[in-house]
C-alpha atoms as a PDB file:
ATOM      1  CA  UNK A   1     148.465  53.104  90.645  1.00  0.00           C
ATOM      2  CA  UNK A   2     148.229  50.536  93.359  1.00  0.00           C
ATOM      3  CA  UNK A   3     147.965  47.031  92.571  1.00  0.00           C
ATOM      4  CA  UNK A   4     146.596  44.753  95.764  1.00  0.00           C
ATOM      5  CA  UNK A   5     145.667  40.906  95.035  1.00  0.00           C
ATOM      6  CA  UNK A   6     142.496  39.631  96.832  1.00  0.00           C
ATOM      7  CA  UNK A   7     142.287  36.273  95.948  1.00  0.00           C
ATOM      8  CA  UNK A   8     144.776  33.618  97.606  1.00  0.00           C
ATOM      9  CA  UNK A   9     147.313  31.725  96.103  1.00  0.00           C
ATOM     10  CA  UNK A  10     149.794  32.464  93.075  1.00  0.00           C
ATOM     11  CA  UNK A  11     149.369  34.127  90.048  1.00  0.00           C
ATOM     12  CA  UNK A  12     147.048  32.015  87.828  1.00  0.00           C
ATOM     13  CA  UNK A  13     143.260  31.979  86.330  1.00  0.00           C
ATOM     14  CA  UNK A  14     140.859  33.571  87.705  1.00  0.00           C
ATOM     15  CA  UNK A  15     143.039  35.541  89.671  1.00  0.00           C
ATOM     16  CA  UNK A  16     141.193  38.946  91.260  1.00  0.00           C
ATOM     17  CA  UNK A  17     143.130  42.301  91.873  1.00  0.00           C
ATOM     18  CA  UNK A  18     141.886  45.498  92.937  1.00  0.00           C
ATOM     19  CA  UNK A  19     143.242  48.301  91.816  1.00  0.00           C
ATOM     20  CA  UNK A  20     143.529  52.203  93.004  1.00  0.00           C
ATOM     21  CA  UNK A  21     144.459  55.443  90.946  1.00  0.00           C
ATOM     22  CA  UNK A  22     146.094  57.157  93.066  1.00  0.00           C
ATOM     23  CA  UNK A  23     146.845  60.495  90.885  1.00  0.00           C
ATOM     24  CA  UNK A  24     144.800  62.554  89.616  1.00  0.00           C
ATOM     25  CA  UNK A  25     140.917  61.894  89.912  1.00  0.00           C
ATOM     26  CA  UNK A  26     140.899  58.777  92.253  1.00  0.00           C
ATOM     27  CA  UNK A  27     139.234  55.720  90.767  1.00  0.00           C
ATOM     28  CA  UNK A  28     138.725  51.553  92.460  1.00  0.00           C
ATOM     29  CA  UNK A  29     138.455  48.980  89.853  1.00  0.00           C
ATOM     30  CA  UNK A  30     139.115  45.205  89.784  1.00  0.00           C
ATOM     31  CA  UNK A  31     141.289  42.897  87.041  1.00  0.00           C
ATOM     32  CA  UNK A  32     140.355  39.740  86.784  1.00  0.00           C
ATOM     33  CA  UNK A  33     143.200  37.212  85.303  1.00  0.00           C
ATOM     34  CA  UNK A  34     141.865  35.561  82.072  1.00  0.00           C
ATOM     35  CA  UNK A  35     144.649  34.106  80.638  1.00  0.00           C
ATOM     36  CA  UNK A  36     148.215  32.932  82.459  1.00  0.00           C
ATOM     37  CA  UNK A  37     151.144  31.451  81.743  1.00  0.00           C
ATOM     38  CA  UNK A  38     154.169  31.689  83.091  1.00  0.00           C
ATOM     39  CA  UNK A  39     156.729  33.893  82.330  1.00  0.00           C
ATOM     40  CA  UNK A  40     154.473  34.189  78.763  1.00  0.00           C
ATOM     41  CA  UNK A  41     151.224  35.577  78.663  1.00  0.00           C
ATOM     42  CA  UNK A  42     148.948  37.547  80.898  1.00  0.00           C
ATOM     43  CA  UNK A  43     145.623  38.833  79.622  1.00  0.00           C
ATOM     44  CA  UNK A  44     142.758  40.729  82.473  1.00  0.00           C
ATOM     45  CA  UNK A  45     139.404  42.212  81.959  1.00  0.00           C
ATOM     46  CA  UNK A  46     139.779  45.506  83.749  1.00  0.00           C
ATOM     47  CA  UNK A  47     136.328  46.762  85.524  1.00  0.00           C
ATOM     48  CA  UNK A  48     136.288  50.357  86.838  1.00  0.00           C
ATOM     49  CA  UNK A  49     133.481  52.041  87.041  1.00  0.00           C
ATOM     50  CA  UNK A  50     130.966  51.388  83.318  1.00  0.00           C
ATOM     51  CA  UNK A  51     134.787  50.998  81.840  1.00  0.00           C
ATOM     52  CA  UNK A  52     135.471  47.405  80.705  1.00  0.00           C
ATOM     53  CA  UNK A  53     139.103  47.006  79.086  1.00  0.00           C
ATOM     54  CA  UNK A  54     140.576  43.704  77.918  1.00  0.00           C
ATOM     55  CA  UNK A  55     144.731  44.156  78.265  1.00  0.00           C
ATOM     56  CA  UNK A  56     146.611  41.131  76.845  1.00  0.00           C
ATOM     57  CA  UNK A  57     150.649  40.978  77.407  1.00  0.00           C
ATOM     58  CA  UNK A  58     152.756  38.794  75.511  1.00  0.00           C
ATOM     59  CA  UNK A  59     156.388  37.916  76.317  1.00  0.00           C
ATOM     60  CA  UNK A  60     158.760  36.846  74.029  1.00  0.00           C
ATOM     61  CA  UNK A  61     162.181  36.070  73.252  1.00  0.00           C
ATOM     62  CA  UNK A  62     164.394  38.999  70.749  1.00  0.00           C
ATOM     63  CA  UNK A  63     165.235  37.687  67.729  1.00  0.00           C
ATOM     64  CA  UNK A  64     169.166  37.456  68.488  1.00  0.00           C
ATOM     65  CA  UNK A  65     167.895  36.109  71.754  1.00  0.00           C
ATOM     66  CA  UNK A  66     169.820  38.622  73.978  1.00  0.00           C
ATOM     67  CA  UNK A  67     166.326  39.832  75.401  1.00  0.00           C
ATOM     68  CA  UNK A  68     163.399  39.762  75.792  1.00  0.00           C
ATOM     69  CA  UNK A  69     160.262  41.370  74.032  1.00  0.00           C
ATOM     70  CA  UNK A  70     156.612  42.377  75.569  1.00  0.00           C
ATOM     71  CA  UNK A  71     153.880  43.147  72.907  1.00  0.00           C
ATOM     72  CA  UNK A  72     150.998  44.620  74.651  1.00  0.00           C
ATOM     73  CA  UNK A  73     147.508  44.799  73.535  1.00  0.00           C
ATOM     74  CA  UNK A  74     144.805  46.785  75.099  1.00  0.00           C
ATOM     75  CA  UNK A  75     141.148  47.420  73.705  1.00  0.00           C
ATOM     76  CA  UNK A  76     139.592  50.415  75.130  1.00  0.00           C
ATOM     77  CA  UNK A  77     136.197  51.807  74.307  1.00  0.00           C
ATOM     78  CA  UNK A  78     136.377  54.743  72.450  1.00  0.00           C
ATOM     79  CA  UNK A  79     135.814  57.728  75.212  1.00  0.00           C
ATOM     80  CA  UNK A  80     136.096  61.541  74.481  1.00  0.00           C
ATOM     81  CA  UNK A  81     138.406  61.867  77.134  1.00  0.00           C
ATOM     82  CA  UNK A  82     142.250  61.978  76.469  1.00  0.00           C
ATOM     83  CA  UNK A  83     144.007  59.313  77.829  1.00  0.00           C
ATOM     84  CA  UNK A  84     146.580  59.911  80.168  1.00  0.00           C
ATOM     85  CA  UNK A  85     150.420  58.876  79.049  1.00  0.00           C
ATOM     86  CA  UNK A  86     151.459  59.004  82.415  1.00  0.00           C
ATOM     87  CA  UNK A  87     148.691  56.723  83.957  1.00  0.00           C
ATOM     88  CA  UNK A  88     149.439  54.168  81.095  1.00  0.00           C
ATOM     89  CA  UNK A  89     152.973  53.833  81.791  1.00  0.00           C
ATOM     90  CA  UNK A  90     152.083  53.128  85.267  1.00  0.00           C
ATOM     91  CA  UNK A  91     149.800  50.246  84.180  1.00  0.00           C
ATOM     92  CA  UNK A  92     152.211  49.091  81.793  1.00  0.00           C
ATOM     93  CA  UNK A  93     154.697  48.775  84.587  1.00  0.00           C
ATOM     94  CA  UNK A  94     152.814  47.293  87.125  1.00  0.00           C
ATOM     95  CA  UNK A  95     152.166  44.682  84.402  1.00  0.00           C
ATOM     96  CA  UNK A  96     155.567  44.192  83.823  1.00  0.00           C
ATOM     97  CA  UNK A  97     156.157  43.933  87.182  1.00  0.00           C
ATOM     98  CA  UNK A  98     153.127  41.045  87.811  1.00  0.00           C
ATOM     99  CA  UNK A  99     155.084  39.108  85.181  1.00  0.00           C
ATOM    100  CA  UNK A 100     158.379  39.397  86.180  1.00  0.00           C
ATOM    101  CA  UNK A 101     157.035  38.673  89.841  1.00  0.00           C
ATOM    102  CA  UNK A 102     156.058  35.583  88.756  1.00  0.00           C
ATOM    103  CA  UNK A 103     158.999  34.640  86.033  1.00  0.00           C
END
């Protein structure tokens, strides 16, 4: 996946980013920043397509405090189609990356 940021400016509210599958069938969407903080929280409405997903990532400390721990939350209407591990790894890195950009 290819992640490309079209609005100026830092990471923040409001925030658009188009994104690109670039494996297997090849899909455009946009993710629109709903919620930001810092080195926290980062929540986008993904459009692609009819799809609508709402992804929420949360960033917190472990409990011994030696690390850190992301909880992830996606809601995705139900679809016949199997999801694809592989693609969702992808997203869930290039999340992790966004934040870590930005840390």
């Amino acid at each position: 996946m290819e992640l490309e940021q079209i609005t100026p400016g830092p990471l923040a509210f409001g925030t658009q980013i188009k994104r690109r599958h670039l494996t297997g069938e090849r899909t455009e969407g946009t993710m629109q920043v709903t919620a930001f903080e810092k080195g926290r929280v980062m929540a986008v409405a993904i459009h692609e397509g009819q799809l609508r997903i709402h992804s929420q990532t949360v960033v917190g400390s472990m409990f011994d405090g030696m690390g850190s721990m992301i909880t992830i939350s996606i809601d995705v209407p139900f679809s016949e189609d199997k999801v694809d591990p592989q693609m969702l790894e992808q997203s869930l890195n290039n999340i992790k990356s966004l934040i870590e950009t930005e840390a």
